[in-house]
C-alpha atoms as a PDB file:
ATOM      1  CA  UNK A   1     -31.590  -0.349  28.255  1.00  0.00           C
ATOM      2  CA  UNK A   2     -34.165   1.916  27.770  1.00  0.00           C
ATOM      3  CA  UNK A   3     -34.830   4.861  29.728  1.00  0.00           C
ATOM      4  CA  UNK A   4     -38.182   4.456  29.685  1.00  0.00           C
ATOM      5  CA  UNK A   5     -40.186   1.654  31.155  1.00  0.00           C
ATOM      6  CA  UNK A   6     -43.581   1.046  32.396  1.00  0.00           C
ATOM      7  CA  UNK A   7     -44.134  -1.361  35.285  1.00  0.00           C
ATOM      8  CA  UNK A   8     -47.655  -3.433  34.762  1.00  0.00           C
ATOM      9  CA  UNK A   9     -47.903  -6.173  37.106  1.00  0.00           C
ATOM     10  CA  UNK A  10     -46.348  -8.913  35.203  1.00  0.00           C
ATOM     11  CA  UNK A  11     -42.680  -7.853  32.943  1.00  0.00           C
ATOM     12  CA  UNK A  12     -39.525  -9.010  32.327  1.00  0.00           C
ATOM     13  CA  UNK A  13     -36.660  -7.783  33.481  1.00  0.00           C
ATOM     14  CA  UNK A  14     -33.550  -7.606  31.191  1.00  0.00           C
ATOM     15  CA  UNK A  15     -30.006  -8.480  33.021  1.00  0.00           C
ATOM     16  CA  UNK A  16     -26.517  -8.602  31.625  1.00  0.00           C
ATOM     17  CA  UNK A  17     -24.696 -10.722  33.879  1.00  0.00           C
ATOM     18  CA  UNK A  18     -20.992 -12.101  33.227  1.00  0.00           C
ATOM     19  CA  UNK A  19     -21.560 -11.617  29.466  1.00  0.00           C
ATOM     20  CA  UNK A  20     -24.932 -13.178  29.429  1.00  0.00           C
ATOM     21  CA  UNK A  21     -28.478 -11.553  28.501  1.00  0.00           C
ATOM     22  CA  UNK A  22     -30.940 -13.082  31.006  1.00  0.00           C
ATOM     23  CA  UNK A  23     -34.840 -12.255  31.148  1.00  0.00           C
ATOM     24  CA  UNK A  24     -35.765 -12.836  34.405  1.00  0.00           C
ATOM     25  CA  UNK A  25     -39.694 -12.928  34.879  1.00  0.00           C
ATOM     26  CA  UNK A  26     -41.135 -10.008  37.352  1.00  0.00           C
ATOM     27  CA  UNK A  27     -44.230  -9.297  39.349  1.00  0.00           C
ATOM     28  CA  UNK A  28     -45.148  -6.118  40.778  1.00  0.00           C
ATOM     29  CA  UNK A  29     -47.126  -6.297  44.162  1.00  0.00           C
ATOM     30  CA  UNK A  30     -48.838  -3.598  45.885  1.00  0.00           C
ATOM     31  CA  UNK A  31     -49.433  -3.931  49.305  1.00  0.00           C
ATOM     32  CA  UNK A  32     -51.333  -0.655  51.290  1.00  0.00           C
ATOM     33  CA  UNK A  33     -48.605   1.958  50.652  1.00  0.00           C
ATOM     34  CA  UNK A  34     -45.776   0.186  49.807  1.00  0.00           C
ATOM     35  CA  UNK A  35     -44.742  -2.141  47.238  1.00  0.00           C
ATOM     36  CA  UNK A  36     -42.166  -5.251  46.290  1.00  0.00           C
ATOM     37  CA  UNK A  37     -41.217  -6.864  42.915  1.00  0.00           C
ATOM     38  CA  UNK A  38     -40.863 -10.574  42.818  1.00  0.00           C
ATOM     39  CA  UNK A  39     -38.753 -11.631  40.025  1.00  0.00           C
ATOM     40  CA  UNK A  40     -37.981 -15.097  39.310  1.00  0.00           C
ATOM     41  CA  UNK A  41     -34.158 -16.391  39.537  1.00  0.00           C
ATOM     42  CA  UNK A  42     -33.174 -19.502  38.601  1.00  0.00           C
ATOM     43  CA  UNK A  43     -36.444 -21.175  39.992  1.00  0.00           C
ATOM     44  CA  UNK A  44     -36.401 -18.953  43.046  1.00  0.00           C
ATOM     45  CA  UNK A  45     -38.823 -16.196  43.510  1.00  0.00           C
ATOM     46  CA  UNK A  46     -36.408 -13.285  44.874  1.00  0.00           C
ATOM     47  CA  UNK A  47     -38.615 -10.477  46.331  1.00  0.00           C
ATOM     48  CA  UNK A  48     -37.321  -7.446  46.003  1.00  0.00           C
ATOM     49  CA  UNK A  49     -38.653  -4.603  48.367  1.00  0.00           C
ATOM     50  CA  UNK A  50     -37.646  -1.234  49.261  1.00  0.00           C
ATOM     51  CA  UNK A  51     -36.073   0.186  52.347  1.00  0.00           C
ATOM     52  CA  UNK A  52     -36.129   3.557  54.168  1.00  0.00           C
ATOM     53  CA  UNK A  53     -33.855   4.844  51.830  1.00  0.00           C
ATOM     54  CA  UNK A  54     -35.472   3.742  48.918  1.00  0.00           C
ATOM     55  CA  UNK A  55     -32.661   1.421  48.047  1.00  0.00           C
ATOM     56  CA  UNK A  56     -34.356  -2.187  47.262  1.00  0.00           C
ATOM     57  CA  UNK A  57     -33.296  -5.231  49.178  1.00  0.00           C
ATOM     58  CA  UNK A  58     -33.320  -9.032  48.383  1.00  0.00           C
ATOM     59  CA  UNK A  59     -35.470 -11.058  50.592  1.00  0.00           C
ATOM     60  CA  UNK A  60     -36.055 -14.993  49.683  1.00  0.00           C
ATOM     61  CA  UNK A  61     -38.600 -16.922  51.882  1.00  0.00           C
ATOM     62  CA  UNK A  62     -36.698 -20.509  53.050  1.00  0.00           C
ATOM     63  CA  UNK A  63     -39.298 -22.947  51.432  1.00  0.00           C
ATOM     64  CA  UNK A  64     -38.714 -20.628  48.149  1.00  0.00           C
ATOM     65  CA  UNK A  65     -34.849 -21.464  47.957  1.00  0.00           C
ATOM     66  CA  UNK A  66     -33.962 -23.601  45.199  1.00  0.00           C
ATOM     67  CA  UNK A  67     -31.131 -25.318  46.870  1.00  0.00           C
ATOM     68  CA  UNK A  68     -29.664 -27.084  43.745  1.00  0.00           C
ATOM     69  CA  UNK A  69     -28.558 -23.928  42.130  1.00  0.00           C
ATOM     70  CA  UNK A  70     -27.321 -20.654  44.175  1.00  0.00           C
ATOM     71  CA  UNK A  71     -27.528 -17.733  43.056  1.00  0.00           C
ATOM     72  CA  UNK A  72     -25.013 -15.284  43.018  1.00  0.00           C
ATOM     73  CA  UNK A  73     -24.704 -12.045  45.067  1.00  0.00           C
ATOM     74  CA  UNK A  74     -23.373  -9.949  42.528  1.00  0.00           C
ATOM     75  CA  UNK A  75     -26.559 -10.838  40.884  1.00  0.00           C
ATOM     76  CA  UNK A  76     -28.840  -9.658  42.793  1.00  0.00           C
ATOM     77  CA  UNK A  77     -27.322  -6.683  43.633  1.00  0.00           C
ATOM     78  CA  UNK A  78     -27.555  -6.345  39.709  1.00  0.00           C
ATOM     79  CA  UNK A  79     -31.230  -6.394  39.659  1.00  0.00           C
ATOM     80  CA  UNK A  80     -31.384  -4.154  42.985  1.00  0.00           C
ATOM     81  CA  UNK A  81     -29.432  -1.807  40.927  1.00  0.00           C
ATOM     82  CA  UNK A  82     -31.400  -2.268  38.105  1.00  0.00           C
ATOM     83  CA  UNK A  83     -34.841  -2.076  39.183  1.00  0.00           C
ATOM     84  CA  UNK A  84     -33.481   1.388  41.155  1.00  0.00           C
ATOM     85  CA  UNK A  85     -32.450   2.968  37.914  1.00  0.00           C
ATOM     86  CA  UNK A  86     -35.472   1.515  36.035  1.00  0.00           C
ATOM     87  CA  UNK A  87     -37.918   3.343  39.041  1.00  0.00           C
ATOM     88  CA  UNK A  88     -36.084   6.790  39.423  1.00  0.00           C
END
């Protein structure tokens, strides 16, 4: 992965996960001072925000979970990780 990478509001964020390349579609929204990045999992919008220690957490809305696929933890704690390393 690159080390570096410029956030406009619409990317794509690469993921290696279990021996498979994903690209998982992103959004970065700004919101007063803060911000989140909603990327698109399996056909669930995952928004990922930050939290007092600048560590970002996964938040999914109910009426946004796709309930015929799950997605795994690991995974997003993959893309947490990611989009922490991608922002430093």
């Amino acid at each position: 992965m690159p080390k570096t990478f410029s956030l406009d509001n619409n990317f794509e964020l690469p993921i290696t996960f279990k021996g498979i390349d994903y690209l998982f579609p992103a959004t970065l929204i700004t919101y007063g001072y803060s911000y989140k990045i909603a990327v698109t999992v399996f056909d669930t919008t995952v928004n990922f925000e930050p939290d007092e220690e600048r560590n970002f957490r996964a938040v999914v809305n109910a009426e946004d979970i796709n309930y015929s696929k799950k997605i795994d933890a690991a995974l997003l704690q993959l893309i947490a990780a990611t989009l922490e390393e991608l922002l430093k």
